[in-house]
C-alpha atoms as a PDB file:
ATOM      1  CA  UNK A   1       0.000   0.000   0.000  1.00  0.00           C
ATOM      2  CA  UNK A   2       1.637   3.521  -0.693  1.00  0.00           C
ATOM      3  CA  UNK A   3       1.882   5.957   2.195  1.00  0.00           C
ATOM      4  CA  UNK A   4       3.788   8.721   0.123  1.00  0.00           C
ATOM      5  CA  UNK A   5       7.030   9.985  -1.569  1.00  0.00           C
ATOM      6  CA  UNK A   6      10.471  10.735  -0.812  1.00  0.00           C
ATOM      7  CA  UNK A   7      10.744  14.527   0.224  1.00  0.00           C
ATOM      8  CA  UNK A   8      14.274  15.101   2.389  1.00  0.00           C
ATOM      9  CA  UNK A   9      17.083  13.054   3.191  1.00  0.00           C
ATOM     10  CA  UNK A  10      19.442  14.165   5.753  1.00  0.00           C
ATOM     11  CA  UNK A  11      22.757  12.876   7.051  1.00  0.00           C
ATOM     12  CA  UNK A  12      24.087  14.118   9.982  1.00  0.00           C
ATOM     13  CA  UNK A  13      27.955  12.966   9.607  1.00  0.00           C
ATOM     14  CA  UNK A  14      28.366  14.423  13.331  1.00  0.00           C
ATOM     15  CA  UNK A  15      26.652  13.837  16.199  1.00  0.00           C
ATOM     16  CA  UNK A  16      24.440  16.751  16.915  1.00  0.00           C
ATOM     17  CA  UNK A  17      25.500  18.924  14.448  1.00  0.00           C
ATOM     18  CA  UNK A  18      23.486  20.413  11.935  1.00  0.00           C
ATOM     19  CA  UNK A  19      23.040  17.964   8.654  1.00  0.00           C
ATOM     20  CA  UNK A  20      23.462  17.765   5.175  1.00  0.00           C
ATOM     21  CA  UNK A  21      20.524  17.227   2.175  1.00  0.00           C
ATOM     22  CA  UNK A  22      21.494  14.949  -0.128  1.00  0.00           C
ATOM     23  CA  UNK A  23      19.650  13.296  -2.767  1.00  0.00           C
ATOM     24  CA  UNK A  24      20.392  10.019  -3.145  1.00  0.00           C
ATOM     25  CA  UNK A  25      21.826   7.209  -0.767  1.00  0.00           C
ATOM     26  CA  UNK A  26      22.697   3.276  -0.356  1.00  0.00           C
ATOM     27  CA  UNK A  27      20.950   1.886   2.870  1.00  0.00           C
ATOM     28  CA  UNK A  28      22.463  -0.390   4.859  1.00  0.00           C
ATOM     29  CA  UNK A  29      22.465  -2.399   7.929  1.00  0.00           C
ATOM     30  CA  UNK A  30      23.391   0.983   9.552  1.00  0.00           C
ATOM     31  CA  UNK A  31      21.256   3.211   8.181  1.00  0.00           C
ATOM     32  CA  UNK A  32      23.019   6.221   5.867  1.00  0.00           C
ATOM     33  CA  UNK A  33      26.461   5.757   4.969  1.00  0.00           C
ATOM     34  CA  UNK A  34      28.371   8.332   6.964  1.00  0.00           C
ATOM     35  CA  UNK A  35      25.355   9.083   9.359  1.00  0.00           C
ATOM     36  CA  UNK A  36      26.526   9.976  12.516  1.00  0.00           C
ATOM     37  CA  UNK A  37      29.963   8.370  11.831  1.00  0.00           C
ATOM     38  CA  UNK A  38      31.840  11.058  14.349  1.00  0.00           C
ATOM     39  CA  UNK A  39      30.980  12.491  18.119  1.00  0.00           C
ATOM     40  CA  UNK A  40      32.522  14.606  20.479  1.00  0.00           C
ATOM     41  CA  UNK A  41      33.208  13.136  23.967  1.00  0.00           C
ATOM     42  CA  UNK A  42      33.283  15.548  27.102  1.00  0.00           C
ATOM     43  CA  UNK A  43      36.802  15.668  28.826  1.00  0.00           C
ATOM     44  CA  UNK A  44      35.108  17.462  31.642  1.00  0.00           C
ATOM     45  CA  UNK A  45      32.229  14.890  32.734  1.00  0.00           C
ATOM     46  CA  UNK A  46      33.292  12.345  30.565  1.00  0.00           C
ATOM     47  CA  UNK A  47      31.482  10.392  28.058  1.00  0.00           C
ATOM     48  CA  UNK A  48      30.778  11.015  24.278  1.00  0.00           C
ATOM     49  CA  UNK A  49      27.807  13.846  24.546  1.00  0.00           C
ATOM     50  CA  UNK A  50      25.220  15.157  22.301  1.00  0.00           C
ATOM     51  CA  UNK A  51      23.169  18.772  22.338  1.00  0.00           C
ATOM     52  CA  UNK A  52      21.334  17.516  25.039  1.00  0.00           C
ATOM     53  CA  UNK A  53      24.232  18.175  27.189  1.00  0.00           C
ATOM     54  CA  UNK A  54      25.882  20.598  24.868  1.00  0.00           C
ATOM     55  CA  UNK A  55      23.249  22.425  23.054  1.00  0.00           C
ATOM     56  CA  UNK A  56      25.980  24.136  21.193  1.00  0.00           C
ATOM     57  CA  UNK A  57      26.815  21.218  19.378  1.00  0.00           C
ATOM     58  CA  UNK A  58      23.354  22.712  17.100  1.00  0.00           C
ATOM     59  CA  UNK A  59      25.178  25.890  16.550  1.00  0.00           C
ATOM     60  CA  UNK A  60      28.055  23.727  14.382  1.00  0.00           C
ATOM     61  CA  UNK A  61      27.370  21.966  11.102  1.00  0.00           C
ATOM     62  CA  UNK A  62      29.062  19.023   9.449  1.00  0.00           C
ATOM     63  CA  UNK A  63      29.185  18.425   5.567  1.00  0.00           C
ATOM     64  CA  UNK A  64      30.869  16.097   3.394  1.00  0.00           C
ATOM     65  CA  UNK A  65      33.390  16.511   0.477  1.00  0.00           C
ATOM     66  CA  UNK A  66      33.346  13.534  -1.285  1.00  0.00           C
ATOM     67  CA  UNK A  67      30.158  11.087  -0.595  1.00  0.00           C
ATOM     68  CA  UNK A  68      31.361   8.149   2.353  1.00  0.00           C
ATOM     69  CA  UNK A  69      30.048   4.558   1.412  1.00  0.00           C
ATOM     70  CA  UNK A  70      29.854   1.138   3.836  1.00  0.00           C
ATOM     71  CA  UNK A  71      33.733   0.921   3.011  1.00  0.00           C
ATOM     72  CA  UNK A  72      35.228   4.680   3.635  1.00  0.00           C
ATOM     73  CA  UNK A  73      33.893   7.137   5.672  1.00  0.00           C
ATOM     74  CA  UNK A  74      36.498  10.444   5.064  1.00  0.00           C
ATOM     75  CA  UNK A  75      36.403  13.036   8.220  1.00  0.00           C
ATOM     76  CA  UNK A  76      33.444  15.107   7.387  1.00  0.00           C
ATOM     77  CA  UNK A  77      34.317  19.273   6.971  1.00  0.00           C
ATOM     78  CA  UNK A  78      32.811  21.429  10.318  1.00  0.00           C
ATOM     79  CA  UNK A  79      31.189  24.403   9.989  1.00  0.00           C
ATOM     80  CA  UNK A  80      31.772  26.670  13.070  1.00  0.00           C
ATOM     81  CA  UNK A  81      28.913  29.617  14.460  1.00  0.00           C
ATOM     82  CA  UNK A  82      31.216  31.987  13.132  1.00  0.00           C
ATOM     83  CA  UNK A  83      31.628  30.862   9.927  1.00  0.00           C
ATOM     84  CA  UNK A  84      35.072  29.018   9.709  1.00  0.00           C
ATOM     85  CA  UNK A  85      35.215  25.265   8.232  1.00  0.00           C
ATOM     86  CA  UNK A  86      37.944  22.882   9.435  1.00  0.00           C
ATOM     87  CA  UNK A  87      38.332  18.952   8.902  1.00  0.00           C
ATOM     88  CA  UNK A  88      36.913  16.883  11.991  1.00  0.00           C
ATOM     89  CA  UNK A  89      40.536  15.298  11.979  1.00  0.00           C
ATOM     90  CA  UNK A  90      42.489  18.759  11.565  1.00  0.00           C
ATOM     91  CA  UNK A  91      45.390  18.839  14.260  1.00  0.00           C
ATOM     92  CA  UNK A  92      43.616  22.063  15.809  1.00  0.00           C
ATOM     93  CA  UNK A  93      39.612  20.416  15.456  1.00  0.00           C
ATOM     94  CA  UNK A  94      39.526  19.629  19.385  1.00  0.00           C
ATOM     95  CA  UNK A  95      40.646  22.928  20.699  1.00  0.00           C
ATOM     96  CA  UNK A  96      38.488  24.764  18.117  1.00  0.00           C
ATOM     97  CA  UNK A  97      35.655  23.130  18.448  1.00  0.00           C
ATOM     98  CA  UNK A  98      35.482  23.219  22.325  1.00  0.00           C
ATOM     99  CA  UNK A  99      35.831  26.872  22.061  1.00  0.00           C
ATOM    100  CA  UNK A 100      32.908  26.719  19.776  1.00  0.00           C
ATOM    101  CA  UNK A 101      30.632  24.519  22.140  1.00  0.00           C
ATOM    102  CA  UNK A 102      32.324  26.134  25.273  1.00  0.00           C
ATOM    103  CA  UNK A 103      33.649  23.424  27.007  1.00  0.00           C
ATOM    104  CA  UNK A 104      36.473  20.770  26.804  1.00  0.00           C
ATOM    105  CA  UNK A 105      35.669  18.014  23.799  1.00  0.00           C
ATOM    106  CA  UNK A 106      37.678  15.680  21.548  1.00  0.00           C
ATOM    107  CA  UNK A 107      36.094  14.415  18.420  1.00  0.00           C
ATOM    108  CA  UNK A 108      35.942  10.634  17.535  1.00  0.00           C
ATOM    109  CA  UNK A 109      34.963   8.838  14.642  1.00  0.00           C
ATOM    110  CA  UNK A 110      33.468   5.687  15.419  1.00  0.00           C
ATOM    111  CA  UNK A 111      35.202   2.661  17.325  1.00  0.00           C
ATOM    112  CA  UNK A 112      34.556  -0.762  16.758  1.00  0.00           C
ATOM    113  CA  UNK A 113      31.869  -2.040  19.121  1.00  0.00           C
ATOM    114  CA  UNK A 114      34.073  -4.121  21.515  1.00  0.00           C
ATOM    115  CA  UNK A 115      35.480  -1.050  22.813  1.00  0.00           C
ATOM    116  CA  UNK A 116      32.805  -0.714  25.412  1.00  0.00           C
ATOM    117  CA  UNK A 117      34.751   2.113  27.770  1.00  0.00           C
ATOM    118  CA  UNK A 118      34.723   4.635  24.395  1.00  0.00           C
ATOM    119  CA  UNK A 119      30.567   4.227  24.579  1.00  0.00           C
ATOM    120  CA  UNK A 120      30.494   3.721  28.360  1.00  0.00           C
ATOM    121  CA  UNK A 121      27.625   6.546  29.866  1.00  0.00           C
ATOM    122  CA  UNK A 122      29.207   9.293  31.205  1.00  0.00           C
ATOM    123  CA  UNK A 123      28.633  11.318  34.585  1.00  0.00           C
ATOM    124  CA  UNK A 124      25.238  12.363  35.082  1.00  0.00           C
ATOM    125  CA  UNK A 125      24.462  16.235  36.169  1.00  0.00           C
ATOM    126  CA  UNK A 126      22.578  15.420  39.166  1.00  0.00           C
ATOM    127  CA  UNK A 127      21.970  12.064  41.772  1.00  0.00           C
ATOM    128  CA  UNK A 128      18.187  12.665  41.688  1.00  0.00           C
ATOM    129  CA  UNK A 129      17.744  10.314  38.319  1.00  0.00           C
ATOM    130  CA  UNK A 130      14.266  11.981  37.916  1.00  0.00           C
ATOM    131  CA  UNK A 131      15.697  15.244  37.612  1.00  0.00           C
ATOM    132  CA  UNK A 132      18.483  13.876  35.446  1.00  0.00           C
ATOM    133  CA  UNK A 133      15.461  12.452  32.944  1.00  0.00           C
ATOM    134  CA  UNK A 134      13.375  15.678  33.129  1.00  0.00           C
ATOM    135  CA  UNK A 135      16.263  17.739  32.454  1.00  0.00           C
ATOM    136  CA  UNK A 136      17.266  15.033  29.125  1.00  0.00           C
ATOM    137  CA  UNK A 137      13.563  15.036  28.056  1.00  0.00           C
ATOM    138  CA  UNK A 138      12.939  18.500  28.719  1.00  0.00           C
ATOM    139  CA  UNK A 139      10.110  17.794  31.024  1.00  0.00           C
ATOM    140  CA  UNK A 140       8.234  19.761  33.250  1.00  0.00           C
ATOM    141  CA  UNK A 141       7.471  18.501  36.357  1.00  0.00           C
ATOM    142  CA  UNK A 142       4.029  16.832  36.440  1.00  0.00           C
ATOM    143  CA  UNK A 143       4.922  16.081  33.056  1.00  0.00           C
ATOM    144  CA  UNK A 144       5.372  12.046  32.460  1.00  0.00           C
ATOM    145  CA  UNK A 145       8.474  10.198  31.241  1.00  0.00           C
ATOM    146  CA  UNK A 146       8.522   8.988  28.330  1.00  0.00           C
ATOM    147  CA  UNK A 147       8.607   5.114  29.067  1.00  0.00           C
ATOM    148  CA  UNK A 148      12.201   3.699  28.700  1.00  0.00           C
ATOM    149  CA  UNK A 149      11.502   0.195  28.716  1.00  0.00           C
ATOM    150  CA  UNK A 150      10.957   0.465  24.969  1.00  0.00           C
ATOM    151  CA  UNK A 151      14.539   1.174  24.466  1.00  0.00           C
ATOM    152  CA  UNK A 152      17.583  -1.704  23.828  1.00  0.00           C
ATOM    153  CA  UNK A 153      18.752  -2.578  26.938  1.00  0.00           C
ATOM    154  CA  UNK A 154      22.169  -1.305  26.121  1.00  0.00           C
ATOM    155  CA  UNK A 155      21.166   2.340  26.390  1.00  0.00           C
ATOM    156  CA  UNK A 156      21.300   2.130  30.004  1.00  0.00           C
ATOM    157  CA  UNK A 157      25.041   1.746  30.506  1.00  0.00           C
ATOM    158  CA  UNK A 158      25.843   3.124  26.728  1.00  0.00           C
ATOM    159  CA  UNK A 159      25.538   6.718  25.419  1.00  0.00           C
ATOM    160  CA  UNK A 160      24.086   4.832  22.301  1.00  0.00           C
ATOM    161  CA  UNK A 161      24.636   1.000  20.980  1.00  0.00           C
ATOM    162  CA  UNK A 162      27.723   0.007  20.993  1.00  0.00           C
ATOM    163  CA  UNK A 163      29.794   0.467  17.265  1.00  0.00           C
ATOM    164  CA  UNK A 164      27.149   3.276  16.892  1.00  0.00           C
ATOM    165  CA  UNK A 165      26.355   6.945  17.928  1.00  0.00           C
ATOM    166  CA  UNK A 166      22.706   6.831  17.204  1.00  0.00           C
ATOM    167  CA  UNK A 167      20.449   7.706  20.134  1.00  0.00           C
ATOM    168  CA  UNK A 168      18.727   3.908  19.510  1.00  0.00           C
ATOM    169  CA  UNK A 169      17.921   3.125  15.845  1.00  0.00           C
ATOM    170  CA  UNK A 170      19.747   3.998  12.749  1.00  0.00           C
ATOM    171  CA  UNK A 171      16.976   5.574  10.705  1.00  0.00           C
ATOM    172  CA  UNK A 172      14.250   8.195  11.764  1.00  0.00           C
ATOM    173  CA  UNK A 173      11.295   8.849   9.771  1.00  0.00           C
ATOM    174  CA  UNK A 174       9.227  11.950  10.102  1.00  0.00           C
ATOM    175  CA  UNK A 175       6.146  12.622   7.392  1.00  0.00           C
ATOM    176  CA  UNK A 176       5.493  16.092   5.982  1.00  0.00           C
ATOM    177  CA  UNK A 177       1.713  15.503   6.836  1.00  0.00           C
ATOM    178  CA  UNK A 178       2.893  15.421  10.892  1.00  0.00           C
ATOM    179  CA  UNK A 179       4.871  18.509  10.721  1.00  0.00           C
ATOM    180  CA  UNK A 180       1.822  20.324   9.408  1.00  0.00           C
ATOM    181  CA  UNK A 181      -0.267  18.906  12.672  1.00  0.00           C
ATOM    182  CA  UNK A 182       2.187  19.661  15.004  1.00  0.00           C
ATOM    183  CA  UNK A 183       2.694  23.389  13.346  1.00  0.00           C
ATOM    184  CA  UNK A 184      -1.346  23.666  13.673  1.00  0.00           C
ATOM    185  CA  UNK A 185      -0.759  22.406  17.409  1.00  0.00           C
ATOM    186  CA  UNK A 186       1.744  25.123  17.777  1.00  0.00           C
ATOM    187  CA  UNK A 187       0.632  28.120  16.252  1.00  0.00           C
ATOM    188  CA  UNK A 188       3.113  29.931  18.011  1.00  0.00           C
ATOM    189  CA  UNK A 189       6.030  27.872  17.523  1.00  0.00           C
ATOM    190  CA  UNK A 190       8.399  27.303  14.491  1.00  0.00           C
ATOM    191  CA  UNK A 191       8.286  23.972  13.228  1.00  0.00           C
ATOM    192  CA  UNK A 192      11.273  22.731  11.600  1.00  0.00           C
ATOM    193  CA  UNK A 193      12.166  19.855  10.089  1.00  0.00           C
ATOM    194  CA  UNK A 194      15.697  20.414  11.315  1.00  0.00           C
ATOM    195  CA  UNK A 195      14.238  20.339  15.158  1.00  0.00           C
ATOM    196  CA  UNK A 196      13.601  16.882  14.333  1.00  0.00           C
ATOM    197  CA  UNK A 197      16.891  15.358  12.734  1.00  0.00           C
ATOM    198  CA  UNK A 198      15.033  12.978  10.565  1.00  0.00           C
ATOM    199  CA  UNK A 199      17.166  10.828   7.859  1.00  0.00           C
ATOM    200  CA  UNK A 200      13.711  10.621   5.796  1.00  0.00           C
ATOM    201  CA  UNK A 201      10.880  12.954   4.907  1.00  0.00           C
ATOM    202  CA  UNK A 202       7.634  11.249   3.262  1.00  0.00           C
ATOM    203  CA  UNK A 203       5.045  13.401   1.442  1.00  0.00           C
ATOM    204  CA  UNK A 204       2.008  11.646   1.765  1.00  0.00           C
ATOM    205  CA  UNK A 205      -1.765  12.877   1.506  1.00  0.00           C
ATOM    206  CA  UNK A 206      -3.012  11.735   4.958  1.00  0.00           C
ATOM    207  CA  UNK A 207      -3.688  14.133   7.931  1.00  0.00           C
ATOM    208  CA  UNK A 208      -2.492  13.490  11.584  1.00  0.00           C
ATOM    209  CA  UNK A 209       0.198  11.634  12.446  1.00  0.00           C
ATOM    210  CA  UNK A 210       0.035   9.091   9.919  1.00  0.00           C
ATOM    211  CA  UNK A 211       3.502   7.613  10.725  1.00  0.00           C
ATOM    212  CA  UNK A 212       2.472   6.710  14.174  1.00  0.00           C
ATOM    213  CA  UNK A 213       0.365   3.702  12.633  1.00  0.00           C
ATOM    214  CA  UNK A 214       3.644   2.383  10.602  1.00  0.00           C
ATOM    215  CA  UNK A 215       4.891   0.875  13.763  1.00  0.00           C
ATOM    216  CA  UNK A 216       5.736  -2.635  13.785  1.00  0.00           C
ATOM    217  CA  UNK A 217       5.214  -2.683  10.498  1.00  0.00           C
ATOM    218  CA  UNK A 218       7.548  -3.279   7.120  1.00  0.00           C
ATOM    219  CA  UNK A 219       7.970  -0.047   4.525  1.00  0.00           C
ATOM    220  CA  UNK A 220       9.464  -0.342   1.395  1.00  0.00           C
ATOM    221  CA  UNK A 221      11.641   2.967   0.661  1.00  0.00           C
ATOM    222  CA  UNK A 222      12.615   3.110  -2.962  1.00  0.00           C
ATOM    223  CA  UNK A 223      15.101  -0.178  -3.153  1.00  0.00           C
ATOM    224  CA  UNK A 224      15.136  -0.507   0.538  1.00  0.00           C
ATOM    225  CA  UNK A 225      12.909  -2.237   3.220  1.00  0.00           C
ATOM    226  CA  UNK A 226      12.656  -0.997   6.834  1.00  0.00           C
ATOM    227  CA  UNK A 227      11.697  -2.773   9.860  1.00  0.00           C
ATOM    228  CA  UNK A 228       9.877   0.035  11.454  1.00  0.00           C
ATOM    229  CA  UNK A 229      10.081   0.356  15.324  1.00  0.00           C
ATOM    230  CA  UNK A 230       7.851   2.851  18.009  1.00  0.00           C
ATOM    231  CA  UNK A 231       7.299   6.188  17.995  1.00  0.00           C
ATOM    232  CA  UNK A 232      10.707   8.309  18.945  1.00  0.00           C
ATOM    233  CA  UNK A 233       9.953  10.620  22.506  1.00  0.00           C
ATOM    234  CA  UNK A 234      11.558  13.917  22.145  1.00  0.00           C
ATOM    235  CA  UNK A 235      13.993  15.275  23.873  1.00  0.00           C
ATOM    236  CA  UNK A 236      14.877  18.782  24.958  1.00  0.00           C
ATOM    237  CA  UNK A 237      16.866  18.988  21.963  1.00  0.00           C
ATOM    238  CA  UNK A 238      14.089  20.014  20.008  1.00  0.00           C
ATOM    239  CA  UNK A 239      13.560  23.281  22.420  1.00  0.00           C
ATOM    240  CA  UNK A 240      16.969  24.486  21.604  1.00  0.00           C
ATOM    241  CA  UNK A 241      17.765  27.804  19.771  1.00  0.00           C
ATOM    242  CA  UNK A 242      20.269  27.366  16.719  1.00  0.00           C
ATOM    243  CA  UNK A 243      21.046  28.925  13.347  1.00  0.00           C
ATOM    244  CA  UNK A 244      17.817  31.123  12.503  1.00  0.00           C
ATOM    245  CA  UNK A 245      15.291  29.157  15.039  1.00  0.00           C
ATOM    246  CA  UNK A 246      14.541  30.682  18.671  1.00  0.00           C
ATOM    247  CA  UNK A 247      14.913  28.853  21.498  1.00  0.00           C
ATOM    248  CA  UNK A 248      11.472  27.247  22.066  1.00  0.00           C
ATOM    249  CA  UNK A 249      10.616  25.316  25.758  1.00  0.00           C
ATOM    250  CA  UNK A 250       6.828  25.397  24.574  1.00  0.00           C
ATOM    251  CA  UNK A 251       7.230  23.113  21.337  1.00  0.00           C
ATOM    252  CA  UNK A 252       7.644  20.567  24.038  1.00  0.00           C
ATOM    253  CA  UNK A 253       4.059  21.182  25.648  1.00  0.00           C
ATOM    254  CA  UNK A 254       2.568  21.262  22.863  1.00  0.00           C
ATOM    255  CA  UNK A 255       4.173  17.555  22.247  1.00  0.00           C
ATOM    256  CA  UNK A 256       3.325  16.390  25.566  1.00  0.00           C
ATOM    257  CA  UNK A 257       0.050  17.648  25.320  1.00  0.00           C
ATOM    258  CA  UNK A 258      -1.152  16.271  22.301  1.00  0.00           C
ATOM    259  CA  UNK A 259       1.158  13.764  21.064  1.00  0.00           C
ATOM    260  CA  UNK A 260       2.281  12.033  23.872  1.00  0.00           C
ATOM    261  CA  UNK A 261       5.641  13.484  23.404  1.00  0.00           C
ATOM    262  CA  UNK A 262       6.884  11.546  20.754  1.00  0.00           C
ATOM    263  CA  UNK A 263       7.411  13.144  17.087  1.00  0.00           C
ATOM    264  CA  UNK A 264       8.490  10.856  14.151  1.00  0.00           C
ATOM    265  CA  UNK A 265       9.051   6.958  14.376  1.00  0.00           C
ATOM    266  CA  UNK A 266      12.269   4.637  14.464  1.00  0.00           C
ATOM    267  CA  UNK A 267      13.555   2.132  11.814  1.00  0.00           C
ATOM    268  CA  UNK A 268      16.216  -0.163  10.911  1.00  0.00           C
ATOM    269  CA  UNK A 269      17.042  -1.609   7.878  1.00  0.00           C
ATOM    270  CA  UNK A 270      15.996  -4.677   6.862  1.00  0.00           C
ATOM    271  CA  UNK A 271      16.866  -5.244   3.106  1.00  0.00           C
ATOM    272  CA  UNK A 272      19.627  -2.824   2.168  1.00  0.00           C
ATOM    273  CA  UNK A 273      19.094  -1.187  -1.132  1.00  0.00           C
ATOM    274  CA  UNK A 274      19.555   2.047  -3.043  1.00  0.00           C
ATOM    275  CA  UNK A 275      16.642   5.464  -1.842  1.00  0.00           C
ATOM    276  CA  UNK A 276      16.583   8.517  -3.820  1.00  0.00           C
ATOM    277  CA  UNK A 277      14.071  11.976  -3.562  1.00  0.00           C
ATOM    278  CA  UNK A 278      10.680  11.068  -5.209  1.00  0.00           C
ATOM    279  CA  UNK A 279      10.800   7.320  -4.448  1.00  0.00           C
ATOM    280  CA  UNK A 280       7.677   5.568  -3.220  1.00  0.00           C
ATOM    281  CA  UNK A 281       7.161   4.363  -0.054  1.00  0.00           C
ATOM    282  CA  UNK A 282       5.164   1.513   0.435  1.00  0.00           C
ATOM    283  CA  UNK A 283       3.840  -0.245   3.632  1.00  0.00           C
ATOM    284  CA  UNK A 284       4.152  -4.173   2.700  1.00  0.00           C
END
């Protein structure tokens, strides 16, 4: 059955960085070649980090020269707030890019996934774990949790699965049919597609949330198929202020109000195969 088109893809070849449009790409068993390939880990708490402990990470971007594939990933160029570029493996990239984010980072590209101490959690901000979550999920108080027991196990002693620096899955999927709702929920916020990080954008002609009902289901994306997972819940990052988008705590009440907190839905990969803009997507 179709659901839609192709609008958007995005790679994000650094962890919470800005992204990159591109129009074509080869799915595989981790998602976008190149996505998320690098992170910066915190030298002062420890532990590779993303905007929601260093919401200045938004403020950077990250682009690449020459397209990476499954085989060769090359460091990805960084675009600093003030408008400077630098390779992520320059000799200078650490101690300009913690200026940048204003504190002490190193950037890494990926390890291989028996190196357990490089993706080992760091050092929470606070003992009081509920105030720890609010403060991740940008929750009020009074406000529930989203409920973790959906997540791989792994996530609770790992920033993100091991061999990996994606928050749980390697593919997110928002439609353009949601961000319309959501925009209608929040009159008064801007809704962005780059809030959201998505890899994939689907036009489709529903209304709602039609992605929600996806989950647990199989959807064929041009020469790819996707095992498609839960909803994703939001996190603070999509409150923060960066580039030409204001800082915006009340995009999150509107999500908790009315959608549960969650915004777009998780996939893997279950057939690799080649996606480009335009290409149907079909549930199976």
């Amino acid at each position: 059955m179709s659901v839609g088109r192709i609008s958007e893809i995005w790679r994000y070849p650094v962890k919470s960085m800005g992204g990159e449009r591109i129009p074509e790409t080869a799915l595989g068993p981790k998602g976008v070649p190149g996505d998320r390939a690098w992170a910066v880990r915190d030298e002062v708490r420890g532990g590779i980090r993303g905007a929601k402990k260093i919401p200045a990470l938004m403020r950077c971007s990250a682009r690449y020269a020459s397209a990476p594939s499954a085989e060769r990933v090359p460091a990805p160029e960084i675009g600093l707030p003030g408008g400077d570029t630098l390779l992520a493996d320059a000799p200078d990239a650490n101690e300009r890019v913690s200026a940048a984010v204003g504190t002490k980072v190193t950037l890494w590209p990926l390890r291989p996934a028996s190196d357990l101490e490089h993706y080992r959690r760091g050092a929470p901000d606070s003992s009081d774990v509920a105030a720890e979550l609010r403060a991740i999920f940008g929750r009020e108080p009074g406000e529930p949790l989203p409920d973790l027991s959906v997540f791989p196990p792994d996530l609770f002693a790992y920033e993100s699965p091991p061999g990996t620096y994606f928050d749980a899955f390697p593919l997110l999927l928002v439609t353009r049919a949601g961000l319309r709702r959501l925009q209608e929920l929040a009159p008064d916020s801007r809704v962005d597609v780059r809030r959201f990080r998505p890899n994939f954008v689907i036009d489709t002609d529903e209304s709602g949330f039609p992605e929600l009902a996806w989950a647990g289901k199989r959807l064929r994306l041009g020469g790819a198929v996707l095992d498609v997972s839960f909803a994703c819940p939001r996190c603070v990052m999509i409150t923060h202020g960066f580039d030409d988008l204001p800082k915006d705590p009340g995009l999150m009440r509107t999500l908790v109000r009315d959608a549960g907190g969650s915004f777009g839905i998780y996939a893997r990969v279950a057939e690799p195969g080649a996606v480009r803009l335009g290409d149907p997507a079909e549930l199976l």
